[in-house]
Protein backbone atom coordinates (compact mmCIF):
# COMPACT_ATOMS: atom_id res chain seq x y z
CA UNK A 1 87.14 78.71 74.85
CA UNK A 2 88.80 81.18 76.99
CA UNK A 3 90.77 84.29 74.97
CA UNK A 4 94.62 84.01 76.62
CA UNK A 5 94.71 87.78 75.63
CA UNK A 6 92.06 88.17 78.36
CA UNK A 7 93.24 86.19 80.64
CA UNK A 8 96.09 87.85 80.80
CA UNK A 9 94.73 91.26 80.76
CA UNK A 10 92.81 90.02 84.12
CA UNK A 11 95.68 88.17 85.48
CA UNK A 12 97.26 91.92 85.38
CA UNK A 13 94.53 93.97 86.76
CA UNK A 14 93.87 91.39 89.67
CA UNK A 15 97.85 92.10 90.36
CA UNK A 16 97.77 96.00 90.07
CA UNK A 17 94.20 95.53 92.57
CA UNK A 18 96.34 93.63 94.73
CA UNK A 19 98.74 96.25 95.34
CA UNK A 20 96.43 99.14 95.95
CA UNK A 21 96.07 99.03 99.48
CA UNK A 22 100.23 98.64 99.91
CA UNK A 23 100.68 101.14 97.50
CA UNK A 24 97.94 103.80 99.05
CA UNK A 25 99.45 103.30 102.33
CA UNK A 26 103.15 103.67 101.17
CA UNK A 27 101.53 107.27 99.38
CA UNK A 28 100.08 108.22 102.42
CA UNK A 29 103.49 107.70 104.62
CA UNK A 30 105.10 110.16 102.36
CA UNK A 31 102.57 112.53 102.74
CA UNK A 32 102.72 112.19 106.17
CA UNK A 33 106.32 112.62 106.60
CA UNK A 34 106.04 116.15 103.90
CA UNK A 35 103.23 117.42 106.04
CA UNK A 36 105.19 116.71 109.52
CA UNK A 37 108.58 118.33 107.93
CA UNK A 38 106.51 121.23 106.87
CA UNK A 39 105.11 121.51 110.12
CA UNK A 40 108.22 121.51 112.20
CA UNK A 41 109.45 124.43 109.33
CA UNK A 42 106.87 126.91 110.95
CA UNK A 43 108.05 125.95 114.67
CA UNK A 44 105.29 124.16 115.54
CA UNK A 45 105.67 120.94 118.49
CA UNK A 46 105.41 117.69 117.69
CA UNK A 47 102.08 117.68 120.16
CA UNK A 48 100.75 120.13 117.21
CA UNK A 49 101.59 117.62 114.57
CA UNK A 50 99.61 114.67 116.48
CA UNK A 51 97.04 116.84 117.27
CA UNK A 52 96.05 118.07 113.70
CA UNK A 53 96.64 114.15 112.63
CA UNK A 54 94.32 112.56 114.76
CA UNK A 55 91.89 115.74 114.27
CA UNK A 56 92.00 114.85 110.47
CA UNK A 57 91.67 111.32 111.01
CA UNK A 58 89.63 110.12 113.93
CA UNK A 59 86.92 113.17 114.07
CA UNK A 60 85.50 112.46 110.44
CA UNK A 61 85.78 108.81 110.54
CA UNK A 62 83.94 109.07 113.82
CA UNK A 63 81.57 111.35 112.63
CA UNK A 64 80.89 108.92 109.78
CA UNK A 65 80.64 105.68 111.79
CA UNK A 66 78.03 107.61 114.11
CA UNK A 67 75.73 108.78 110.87
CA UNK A 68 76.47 104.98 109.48
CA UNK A 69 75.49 103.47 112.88
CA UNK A 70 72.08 105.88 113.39
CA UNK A 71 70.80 105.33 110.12
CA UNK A 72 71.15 101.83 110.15
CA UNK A 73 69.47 101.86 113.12
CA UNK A 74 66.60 103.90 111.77
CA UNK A 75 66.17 101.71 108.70
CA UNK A 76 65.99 98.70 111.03
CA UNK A 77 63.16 100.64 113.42
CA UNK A 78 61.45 101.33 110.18
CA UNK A 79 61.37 98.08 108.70
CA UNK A 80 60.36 95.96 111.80
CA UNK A 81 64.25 94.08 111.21
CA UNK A 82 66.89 93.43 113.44
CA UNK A 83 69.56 96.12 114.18
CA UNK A 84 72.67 93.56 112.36
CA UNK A 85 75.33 95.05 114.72
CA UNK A 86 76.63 93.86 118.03
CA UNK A 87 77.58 96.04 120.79
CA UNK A 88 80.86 94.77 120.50
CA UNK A 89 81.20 95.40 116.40
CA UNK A 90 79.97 99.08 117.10
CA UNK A 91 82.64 99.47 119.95
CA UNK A 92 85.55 97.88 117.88
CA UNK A 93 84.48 99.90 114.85
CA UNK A 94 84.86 103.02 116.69
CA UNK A 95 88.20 101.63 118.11
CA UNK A 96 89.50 100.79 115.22
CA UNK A 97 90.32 97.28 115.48
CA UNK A 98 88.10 95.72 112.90
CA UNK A 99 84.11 95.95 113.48
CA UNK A 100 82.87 97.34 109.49
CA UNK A 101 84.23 98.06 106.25
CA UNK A 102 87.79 99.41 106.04
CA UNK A 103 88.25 101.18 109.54
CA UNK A 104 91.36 99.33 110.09
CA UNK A 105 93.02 101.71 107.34
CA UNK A 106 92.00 105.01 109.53
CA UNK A 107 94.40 103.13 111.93
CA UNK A 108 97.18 102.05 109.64
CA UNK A 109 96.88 105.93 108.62
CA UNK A 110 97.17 107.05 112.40
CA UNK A 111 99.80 104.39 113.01
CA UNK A 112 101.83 105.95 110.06
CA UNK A 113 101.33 109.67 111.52
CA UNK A 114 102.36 108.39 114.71
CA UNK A 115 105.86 106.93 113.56
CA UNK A 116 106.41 109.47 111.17
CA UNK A 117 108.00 111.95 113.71
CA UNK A 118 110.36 109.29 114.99
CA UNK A 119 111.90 108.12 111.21
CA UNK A 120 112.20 111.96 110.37
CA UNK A 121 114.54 112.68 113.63
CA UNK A 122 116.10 109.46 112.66
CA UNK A 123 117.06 110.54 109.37
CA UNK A 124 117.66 113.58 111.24
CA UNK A 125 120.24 112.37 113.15
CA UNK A 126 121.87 109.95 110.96
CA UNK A 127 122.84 112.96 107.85
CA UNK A 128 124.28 114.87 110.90
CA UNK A 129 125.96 112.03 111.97
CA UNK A 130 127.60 111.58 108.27
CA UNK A 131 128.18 115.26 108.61
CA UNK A 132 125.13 116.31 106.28
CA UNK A 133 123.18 118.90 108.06
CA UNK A 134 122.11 120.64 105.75
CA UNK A 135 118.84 118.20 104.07
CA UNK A 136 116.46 115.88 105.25
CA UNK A 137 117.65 112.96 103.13
């Protein structure tokens, strides 16, 4: 016999775990947009801003994806098995398109930093338009 209490309980969690990935990406988009209005603030160019993003984002994840992809090979030299990645899944991981784990987030991250300069101007432009120069929102 199944406790309803529990169920319900589980029925919860498995909601709030189903929004973690909208709601970390949502988080992240507003960081991104405070950390590209700081950074025009100290007159720095929008090339800056991209720059330090992708720095951020791409260099560690490749960085991790080449340790990941060396040891894996190592274990596999050292236990006689077969390397388990393709060419192709090594090539898309460090592309970003799918190959392992959760490197499709580094690019909804980059993807994120990348329109973020565009909506800011855009709000930008539309509280000067309604003759509210004066703040970002």
């Amino acid at each position: 016999m199944h406790n309803s209490s529990s169920c319900m309980h589980k029925s919860i969690c498995m909601q709030i775990r189903n929004f973690d990935v909208p709601l970390m990406v949502i988080i992240s988009g507003f960081l991104a947009f405070d950390s590209y209005k700081r950074s025009m603030k100290g007159s720095s160019s929008i090339f800056n801003y991209y720059w330090k993003r992708i720095s951020r984002l791409l260099i560690p994840t490749w960085i991790f994806l080449i340790s990941y992809f060396t040891l894996v090979f190592l274990f596999s030299l050292i236990t006689k098995g077969n390397y388990p990645y393709s060419f192709s899944a090594v090539l898309r991981s460090f592309l970003l398109l799918d190959g392992i784990g959760y490197v499709w987030i580094i690019r909804v991250y980059l993807i994120c930093s990348f329109l973020t300069p565009i909506f800011f101007i855009s709000i930008i432009k539309s509280n000067q338009a309604k003759g509210n120069s004066s703040s970002y929102w």
